[in-house]
Protein backbone atom coordinates (compact mmCIF):
# COMPACT_ATOMS: atom_id res chain seq x y z
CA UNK A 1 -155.15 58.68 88.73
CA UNK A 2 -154.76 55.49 86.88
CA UNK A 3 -154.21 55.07 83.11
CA UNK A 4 -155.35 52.19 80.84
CA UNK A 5 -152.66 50.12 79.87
CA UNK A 6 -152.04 50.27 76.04
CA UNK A 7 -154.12 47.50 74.13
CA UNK A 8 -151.62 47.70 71.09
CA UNK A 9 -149.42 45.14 72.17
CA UNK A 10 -148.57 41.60 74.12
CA UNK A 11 -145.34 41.54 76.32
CA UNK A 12 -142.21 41.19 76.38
CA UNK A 13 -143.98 39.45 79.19
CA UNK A 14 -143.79 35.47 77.75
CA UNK A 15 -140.81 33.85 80.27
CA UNK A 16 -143.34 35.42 82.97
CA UNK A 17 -144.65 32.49 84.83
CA UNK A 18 -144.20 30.39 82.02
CA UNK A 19 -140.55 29.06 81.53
CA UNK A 20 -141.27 26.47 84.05
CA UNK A 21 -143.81 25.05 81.46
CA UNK A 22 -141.61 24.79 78.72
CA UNK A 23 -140.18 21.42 76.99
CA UNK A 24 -138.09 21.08 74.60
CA UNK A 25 -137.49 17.36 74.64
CA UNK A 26 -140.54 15.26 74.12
CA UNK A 27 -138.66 12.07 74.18
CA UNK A 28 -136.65 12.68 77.45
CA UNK A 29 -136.22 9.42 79.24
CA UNK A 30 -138.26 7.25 76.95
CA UNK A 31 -136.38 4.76 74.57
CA UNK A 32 -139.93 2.90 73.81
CA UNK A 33 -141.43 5.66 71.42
CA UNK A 34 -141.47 3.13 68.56
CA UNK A 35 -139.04 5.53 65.81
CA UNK A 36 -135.81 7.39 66.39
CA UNK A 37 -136.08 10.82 67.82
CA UNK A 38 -135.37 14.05 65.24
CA UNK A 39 -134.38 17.33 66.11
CA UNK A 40 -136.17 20.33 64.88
CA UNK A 41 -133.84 23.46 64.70
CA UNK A 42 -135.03 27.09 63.11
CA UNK A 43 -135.30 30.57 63.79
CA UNK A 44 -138.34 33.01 63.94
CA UNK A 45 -136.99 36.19 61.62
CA UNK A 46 -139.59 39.26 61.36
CA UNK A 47 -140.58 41.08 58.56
CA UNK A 48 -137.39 42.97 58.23
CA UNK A 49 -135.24 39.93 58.63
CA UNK A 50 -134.36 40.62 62.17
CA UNK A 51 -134.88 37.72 65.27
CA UNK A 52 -137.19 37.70 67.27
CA UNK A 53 -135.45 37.04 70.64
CA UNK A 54 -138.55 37.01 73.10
CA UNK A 55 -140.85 34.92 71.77
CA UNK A 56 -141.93 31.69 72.04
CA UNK A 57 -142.62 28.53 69.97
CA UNK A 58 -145.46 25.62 71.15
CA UNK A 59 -145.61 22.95 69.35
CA UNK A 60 -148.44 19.99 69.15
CA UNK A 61 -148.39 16.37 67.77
CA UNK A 62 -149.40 12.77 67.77
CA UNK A 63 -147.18 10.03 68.48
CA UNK A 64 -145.62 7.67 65.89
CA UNK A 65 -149.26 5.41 65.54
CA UNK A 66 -151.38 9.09 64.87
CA UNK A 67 -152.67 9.27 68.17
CA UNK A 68 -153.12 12.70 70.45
CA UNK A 69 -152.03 12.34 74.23
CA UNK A 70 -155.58 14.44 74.65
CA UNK A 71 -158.30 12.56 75.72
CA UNK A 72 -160.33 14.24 72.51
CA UNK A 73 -158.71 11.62 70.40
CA UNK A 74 -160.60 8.86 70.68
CA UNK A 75 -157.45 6.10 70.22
CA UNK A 76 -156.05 8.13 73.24
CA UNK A 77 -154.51 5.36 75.56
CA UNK A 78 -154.88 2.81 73.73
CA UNK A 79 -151.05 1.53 74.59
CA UNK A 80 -150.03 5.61 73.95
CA UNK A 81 -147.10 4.52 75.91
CA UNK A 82 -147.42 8.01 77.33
CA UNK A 83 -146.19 10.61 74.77
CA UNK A 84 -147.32 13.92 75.45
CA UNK A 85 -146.75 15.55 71.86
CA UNK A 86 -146.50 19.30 73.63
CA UNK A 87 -143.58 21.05 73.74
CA UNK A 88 -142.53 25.38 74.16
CA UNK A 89 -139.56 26.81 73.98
CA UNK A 90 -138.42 30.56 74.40
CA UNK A 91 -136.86 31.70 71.44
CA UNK A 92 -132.95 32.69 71.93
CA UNK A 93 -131.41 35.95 71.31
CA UNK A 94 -130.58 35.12 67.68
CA UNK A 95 -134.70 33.98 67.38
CA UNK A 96 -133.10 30.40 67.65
CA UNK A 97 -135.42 27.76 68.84
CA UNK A 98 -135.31 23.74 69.01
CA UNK A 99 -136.69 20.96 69.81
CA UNK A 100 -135.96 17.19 70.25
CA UNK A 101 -139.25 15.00 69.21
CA UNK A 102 -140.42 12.21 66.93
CA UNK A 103 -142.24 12.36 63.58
CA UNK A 104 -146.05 11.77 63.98
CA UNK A 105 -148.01 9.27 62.52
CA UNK A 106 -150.92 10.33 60.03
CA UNK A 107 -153.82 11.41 61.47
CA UNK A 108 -156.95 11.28 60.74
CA UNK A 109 -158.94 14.60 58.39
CA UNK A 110 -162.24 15.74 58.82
CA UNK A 111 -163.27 13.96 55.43
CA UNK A 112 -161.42 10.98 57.30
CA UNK A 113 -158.44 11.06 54.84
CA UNK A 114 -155.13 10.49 56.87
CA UNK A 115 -153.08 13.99 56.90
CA UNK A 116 -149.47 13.78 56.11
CA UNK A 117 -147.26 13.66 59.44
CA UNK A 118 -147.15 17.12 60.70
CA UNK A 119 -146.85 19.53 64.24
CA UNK A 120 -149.23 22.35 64.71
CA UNK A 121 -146.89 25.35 65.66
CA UNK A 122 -148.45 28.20 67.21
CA UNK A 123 -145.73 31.65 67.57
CA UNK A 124 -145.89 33.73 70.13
CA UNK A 125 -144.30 37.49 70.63
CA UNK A 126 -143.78 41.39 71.54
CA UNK A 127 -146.37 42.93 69.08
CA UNK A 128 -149.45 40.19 68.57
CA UNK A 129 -152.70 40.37 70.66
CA UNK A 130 -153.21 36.70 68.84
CA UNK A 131 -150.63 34.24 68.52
CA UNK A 132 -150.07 32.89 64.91
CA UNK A 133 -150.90 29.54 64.11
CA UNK A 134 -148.85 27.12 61.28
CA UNK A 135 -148.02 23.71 60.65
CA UNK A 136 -144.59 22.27 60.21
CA UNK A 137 -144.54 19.12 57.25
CA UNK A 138 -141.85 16.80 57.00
CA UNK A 139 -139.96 16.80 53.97
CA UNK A 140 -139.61 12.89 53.51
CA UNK A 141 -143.22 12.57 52.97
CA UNK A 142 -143.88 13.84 49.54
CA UNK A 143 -146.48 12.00 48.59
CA UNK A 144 -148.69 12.32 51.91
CA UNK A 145 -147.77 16.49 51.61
CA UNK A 146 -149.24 16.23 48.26
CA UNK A 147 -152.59 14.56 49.36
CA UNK A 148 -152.64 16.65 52.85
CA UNK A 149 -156.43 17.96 53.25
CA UNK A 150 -154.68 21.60 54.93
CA UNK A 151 -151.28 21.84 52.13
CA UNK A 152 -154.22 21.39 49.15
CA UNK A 153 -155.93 24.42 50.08
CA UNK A 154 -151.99 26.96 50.38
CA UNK A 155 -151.34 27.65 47.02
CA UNK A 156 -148.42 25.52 45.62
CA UNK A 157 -145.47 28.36 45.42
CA UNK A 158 -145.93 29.03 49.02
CA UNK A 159 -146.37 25.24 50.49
CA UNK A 160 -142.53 25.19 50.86
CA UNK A 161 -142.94 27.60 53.88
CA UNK A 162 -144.29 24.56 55.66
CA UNK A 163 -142.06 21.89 55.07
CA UNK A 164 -138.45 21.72 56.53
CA UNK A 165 -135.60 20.41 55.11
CA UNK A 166 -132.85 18.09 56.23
CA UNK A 167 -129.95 19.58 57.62
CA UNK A 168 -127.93 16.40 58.99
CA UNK A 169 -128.69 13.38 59.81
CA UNK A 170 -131.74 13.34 62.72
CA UNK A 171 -131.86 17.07 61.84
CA UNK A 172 -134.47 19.02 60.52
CA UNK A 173 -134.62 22.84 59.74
CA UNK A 174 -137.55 24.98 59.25
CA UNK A 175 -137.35 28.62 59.89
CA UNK A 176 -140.81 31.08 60.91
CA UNK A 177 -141.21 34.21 58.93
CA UNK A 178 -143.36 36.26 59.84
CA UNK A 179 -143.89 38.74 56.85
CA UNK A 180 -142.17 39.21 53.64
CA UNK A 181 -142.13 37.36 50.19
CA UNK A 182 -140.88 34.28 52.25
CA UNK A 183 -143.58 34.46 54.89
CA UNK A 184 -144.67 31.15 56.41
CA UNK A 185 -148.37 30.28 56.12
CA UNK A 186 -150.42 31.41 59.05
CA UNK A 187 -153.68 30.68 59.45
CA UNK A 188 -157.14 32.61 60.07
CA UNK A 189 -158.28 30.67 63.34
C-alpha cells in the first residue's frame, strides 16, 4: 500500500536539480556594466537564532539604467548590454550566503514614481510550502528609501530590516530573519 507523502513541509530537497542553476556572480566576465560591482554578504537565521543551512536565496534586479533583462520591461534591450539581474545561491552551513552584483538603477512604480534602487529577494527552505518574498534597499540612498512607493507602506521601526549596511568597502551586509523582534519584512504575495 502506498501512503501520501506529508503536505507539512518543502525539502531538504532545494540543491536537487537545481545547483546547476545557481549564480552568484552577476557581473562575471563583464567589465562594461556601467558602475563598480558590490558584494552582498548575510546570513538567513530562524526564529530561534539558528542558520538555516539548506536553503536558498534568489535574487532579482535591474541593471544600473533601471531596466529588467525580462522582456516585460518595456526598455528591455535597449543597449541592456546583457545583464541578467538573476542570481541563487544555496545557503552554507552557517546560513551564509553571497553574492557579487551591481546596484540597480530606479525603476519605475505603479504610480510611475521611480523606486529607490533595490533587489527583490525571495527565501527558500526546509519548513515553507511558499517561499518568502522581501526586498533588499541600499543604504546610500536615503533619500530615494524615504520616497520608495513599497518602504512607505512598512512601518518606520521595522524599515531597517530592509536596508543593509556597509561592511567594507564594495561590501554590503544584510542578514534574513525569519521570525523574532528583528524579523525582516516579508510580504503577503
Amino acid at each position: 500500500m502506498l501512503y501520501p507523502t506529508s503536505s507539512q513541509t518543502v525539502g531538504p530537497y532545494l540543491h536537487i536539480g537545481l545547483s546547476g542553476l545557481n549564480r552568484d556572480d552577476l557581473t562575471e566576465g563583464r567589465s562594461d556594466l556601467g558602475v563598480p560591482p558590490v558584494v552582498i554578504e548575510g546570513r538567513v537565521i530562524d526564529g530561534e537564532g539558528n542558520p538555516v543551512p539548506d536553503g536558498m536565496v534568489e535574487i532579482w534586479q535591474a541593471d544600473a539604467r533601471g531596466v529588467y533583462g525580462h522582456p516585460d520591461d518595456p526598455r528591455h534591450g535597449e543597449g541592456s548590454g546583457g545583464f541578467g539581474g538573476f542570481g541563487r545561491v544555496a545557503t552554507q552551513p552557517d546560513g551564509g550566503f553571497r553574492f557579487t552584483t551591481i546596484k540597480p538603477g530606479r525603476v519605475p512604480g505603479p504610480d510611475g514614481q521611480l523606486q529607490a534602487p533595490h533587489l527583490v529577494v525571495s527565501v527558500f527552505m526546509r519548513g515553507l510550502l511558499k517561499h518568502l518574498s522581501t526586498r533588499m534597499y541600499f543604504p546610500d540612498e536615503a533619500g530615494a528609501n524615504e520616497a520608495d512607493w513599497i518602504l512607505g507602506k512598512v512601518p518606520a521601526s521595522r524599515r531597517g530590516t530592509m536596508v543593509a549596511q556597509p561592511a567594507q568597502a564594495g561590501v554590503l551586509r544584510w542578514n534574513i530573519i525569519l521570525q523574532g523582534s528583528d524579523e525582516t519584512v516579508f510580504f503577503d504575495i
